[in-house]
Protein backbone atom coordinates (compact mmCIF):
# COMPACT_ATOMS: atom_id res chain seq x y z
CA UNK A 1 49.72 -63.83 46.87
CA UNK A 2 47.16 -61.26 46.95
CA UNK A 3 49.38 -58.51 48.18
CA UNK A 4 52.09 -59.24 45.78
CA UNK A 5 49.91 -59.08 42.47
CA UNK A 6 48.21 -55.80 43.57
CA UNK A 7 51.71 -54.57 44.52
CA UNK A 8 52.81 -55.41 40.97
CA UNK A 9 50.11 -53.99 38.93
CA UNK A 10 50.75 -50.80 40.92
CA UNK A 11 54.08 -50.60 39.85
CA UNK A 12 53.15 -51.23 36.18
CA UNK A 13 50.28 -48.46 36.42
CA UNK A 14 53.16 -46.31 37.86
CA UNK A 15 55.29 -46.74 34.65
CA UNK A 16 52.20 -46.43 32.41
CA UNK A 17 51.65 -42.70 34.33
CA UNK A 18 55.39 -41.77 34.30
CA UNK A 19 55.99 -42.20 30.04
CA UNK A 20 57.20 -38.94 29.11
CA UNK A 21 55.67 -37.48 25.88
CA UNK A 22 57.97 -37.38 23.05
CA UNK A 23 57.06 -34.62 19.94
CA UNK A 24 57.97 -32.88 17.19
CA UNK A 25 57.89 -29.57 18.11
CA UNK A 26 58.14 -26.12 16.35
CA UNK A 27 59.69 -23.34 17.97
CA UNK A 28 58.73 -20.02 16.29
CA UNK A 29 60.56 -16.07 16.95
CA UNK A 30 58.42 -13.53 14.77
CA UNK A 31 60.23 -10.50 14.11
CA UNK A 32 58.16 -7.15 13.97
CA UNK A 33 60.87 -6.18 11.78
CA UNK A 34 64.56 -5.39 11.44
CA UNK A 35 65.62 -2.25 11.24
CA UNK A 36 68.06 -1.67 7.89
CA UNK A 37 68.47 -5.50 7.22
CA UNK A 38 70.54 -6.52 4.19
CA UNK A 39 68.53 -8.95 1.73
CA UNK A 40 71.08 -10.10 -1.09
CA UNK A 41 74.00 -7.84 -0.66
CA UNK A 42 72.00 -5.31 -1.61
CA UNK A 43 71.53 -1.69 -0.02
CA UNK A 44 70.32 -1.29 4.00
CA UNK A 45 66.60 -1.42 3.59
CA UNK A 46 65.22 0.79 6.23
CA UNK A 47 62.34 -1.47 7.69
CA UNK A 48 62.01 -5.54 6.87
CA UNK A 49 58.55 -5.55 7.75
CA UNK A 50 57.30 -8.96 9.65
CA UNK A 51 60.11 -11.96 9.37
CA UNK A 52 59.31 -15.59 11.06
CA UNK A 53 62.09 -18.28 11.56
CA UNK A 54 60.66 -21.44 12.56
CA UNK A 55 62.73 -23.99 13.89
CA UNK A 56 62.22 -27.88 14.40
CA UNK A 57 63.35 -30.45 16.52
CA UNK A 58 62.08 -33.06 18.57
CA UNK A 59 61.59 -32.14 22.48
CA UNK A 60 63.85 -35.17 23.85
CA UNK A 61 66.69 -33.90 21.40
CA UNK A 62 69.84 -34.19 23.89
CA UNK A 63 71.62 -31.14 25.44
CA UNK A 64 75.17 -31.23 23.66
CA UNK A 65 76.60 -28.91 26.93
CA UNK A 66 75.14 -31.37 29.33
CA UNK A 67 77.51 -29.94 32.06
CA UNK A 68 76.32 -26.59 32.22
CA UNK A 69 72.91 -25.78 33.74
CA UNK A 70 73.05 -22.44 32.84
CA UNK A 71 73.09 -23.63 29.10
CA UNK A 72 71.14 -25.89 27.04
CA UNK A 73 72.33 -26.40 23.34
CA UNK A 74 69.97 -28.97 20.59
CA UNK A 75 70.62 -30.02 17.40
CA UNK A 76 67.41 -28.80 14.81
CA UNK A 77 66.22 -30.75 12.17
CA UNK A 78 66.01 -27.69 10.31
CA UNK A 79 65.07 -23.63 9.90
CA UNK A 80 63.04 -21.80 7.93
CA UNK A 81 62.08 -18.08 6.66
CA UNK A 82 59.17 -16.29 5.64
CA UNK A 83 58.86 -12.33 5.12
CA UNK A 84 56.34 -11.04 3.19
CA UNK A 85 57.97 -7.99 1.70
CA UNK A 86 60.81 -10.85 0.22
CA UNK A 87 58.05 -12.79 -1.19
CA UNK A 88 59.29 -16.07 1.58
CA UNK A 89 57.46 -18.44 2.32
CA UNK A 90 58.84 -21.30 4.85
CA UNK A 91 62.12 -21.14 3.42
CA UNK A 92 63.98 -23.84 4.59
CA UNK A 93 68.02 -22.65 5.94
CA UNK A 94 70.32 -24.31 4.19
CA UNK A 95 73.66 -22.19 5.19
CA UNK A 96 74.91 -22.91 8.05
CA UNK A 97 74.33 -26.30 7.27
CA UNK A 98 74.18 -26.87 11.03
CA UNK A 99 71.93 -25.22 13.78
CA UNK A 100 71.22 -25.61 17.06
CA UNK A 101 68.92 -24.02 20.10
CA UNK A 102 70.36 -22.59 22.51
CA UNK A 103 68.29 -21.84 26.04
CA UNK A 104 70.37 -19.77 27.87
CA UNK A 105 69.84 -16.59 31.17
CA UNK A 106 69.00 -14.38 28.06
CA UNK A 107 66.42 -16.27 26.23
CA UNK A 108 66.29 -18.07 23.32
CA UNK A 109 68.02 -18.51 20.18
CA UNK A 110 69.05 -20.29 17.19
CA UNK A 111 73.20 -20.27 16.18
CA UNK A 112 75.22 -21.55 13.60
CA UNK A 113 78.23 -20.38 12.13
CA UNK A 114 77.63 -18.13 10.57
CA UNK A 115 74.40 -16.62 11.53
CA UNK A 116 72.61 -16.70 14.59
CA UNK A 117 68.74 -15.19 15.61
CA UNK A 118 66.65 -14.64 18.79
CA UNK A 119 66.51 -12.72 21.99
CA UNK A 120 68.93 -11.97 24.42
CA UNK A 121 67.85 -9.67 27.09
CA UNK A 122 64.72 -11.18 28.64
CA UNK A 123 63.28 -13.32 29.47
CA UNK A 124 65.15 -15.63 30.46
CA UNK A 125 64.83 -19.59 29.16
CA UNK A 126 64.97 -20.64 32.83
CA UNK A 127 61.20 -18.79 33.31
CA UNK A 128 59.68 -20.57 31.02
CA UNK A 129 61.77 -24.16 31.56
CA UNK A 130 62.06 -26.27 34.41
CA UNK A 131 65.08 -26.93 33.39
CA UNK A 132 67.34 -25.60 30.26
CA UNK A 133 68.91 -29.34 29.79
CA UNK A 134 65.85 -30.80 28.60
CA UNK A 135 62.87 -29.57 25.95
CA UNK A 136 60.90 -31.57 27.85
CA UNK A 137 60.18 -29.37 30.70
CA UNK A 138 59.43 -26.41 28.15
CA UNK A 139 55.12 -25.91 28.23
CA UNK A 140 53.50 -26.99 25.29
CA UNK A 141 52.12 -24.49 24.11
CA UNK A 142 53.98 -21.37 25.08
CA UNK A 143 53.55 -17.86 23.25
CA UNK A 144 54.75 -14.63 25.10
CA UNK A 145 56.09 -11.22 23.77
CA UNK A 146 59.68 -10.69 24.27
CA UNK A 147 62.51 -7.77 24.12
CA UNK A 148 64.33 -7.19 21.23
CA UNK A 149 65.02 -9.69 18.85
CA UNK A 150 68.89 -9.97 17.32
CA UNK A 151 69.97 -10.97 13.78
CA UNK A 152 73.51 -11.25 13.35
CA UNK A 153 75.85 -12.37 10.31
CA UNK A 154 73.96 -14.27 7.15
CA UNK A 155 71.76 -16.63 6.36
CA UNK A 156 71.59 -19.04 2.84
CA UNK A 157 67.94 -19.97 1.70
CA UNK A 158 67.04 -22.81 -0.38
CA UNK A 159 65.98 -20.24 -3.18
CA UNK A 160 69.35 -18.42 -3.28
CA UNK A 161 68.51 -15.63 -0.98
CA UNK A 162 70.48 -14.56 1.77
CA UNK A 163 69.82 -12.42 4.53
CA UNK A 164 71.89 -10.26 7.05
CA UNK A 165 75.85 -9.36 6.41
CA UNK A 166 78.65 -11.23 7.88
CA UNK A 167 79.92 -9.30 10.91
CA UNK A 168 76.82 -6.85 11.21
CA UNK A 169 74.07 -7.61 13.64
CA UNK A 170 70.64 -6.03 13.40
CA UNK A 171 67.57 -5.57 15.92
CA UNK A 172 63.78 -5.74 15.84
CA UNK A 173 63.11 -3.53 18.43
CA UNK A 174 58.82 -3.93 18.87
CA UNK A 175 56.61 -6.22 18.04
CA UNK A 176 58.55 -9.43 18.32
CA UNK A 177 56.61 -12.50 19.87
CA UNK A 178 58.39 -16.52 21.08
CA UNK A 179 55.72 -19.50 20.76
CA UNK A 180 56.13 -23.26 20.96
CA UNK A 181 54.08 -25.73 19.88
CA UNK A 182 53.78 -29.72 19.20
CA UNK A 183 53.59 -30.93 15.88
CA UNK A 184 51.42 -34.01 15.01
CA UNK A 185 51.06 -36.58 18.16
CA UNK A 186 53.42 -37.24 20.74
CA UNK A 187 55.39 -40.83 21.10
CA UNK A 188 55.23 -42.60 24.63
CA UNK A 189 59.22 -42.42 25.67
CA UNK A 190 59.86 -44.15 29.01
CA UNK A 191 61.98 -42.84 31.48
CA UNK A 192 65.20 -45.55 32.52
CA UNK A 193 64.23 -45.42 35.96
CA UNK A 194 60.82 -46.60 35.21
CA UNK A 195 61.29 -49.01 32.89
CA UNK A 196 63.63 -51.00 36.14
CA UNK A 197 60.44 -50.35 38.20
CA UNK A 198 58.15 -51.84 35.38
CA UNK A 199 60.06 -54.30 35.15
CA UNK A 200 59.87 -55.34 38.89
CA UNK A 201 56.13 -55.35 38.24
CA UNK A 202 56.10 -57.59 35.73
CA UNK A 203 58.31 -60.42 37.46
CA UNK A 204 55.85 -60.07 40.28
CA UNK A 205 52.53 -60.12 38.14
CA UNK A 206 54.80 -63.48 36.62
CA UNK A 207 55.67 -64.60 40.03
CA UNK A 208 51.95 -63.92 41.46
CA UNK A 209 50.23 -66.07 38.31
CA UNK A 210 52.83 -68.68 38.84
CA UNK A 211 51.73 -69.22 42.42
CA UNK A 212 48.06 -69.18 41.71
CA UNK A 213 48.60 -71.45 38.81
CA UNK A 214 50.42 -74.45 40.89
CA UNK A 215 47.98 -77.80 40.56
CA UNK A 216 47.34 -80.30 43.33
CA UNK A 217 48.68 -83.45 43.78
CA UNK A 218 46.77 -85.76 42.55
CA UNK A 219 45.71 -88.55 44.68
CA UNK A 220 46.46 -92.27 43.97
């Protein structure tokens, strides 16, 4: 009896140690600044200064290309802006009205259509992911300094501002730094296999206190 509790409480401490942390996250690409961006429709300006997208989602979001490992695509919960010179401040996105992360060989981004941001040439999602299917293998925290950072066709704010040009991409070229981070605490989320297992262990802790439980006869 002994051997089957103690083999049961193992395999409930084994679940317990294999819940997979579910958070928030924020995923952040600061710009050093774009070279002749368009703000508005208006005229090229020759240097942005600083510009920060951050974009949020929660790290067990599923991959919507689930059949290609070279690819990872999530759905955000939503994008925003600041730049300084523009006088934003966590702007939230609101054109396109849908976004979505995309871990790919040549980094990271953000797409939607239109509009997309973030570095292609280097490095690549799959050094800093276990695998590009699942947020969940990305380090929390991360923060490293990347290539070039890409801005192509236009973005909507909340306040009316847009920024970029449909059809016209444009680079940050230095200063341009990738961080992720966990926002608030994370939410025990088992994994399937491990909730059969836990399972298992608790029909045995059941079967175990059943045993121990059963009374005499009594005698006449």
């Amino acid at each position: 009896m002994r051997v089957k509790f103690y083999a049961a409480l193992i395999a409930a401490t084994a679940f317990a140690a294999s819940v997979a942390q579910a958070a928030p996250i924020e995923i952040s690409f600061h710009a050093g600044g774009f070279a002749n961006i368009i703000v508005n429709g208006g005229a090229p300006i020759p240097n942005s200064g600083p510009v920060t997208a951050r974009v949020f989602l929660d790290n067990t979001t599923p991959d919507r290309a689930p059949g290609d490992s070279s690819l990872g695509q999530f759905l955000v919960t939503s994008v925003d802006f600041t730049a300084p010179a523009f006088g934003w401040v966590n702007q939230l996105v609101v054109l396109p009205t849908q976004l979505v992360l995309d871990t790919h060989s040549g980094g990271v981004s953000f797409e939607g259509s239109p509009g997309f941001f973030g570095f292609f040439n280097g490095p690549s999602a799959a050094s800093l992911m276990a695998n590009l299917d699942d947020l969940t293998t990305l380090p929390l925290p991360t923060s490293l300094s990347t290539g070039a950072f890409e801005l192509g066709n236009i973005f909507t704010l909340q306040n009316g501002d847009t920024i970029g040009l449909l059809g016209i991409g444009f680079i940050s070229a230095t200063g341009n730094q990738f961080s992720a981070s966990a926002v608030g605490d994370g939410v025990g989320v088992p994994e399937p296999g491990m909730l059969a297992l836990f399972g298992l262990g608790l029909a045995g802790l059941y079967s175990a206190r059943r045993r121990g439980a059963t009374p005499s006869a009594s005698r006449g």
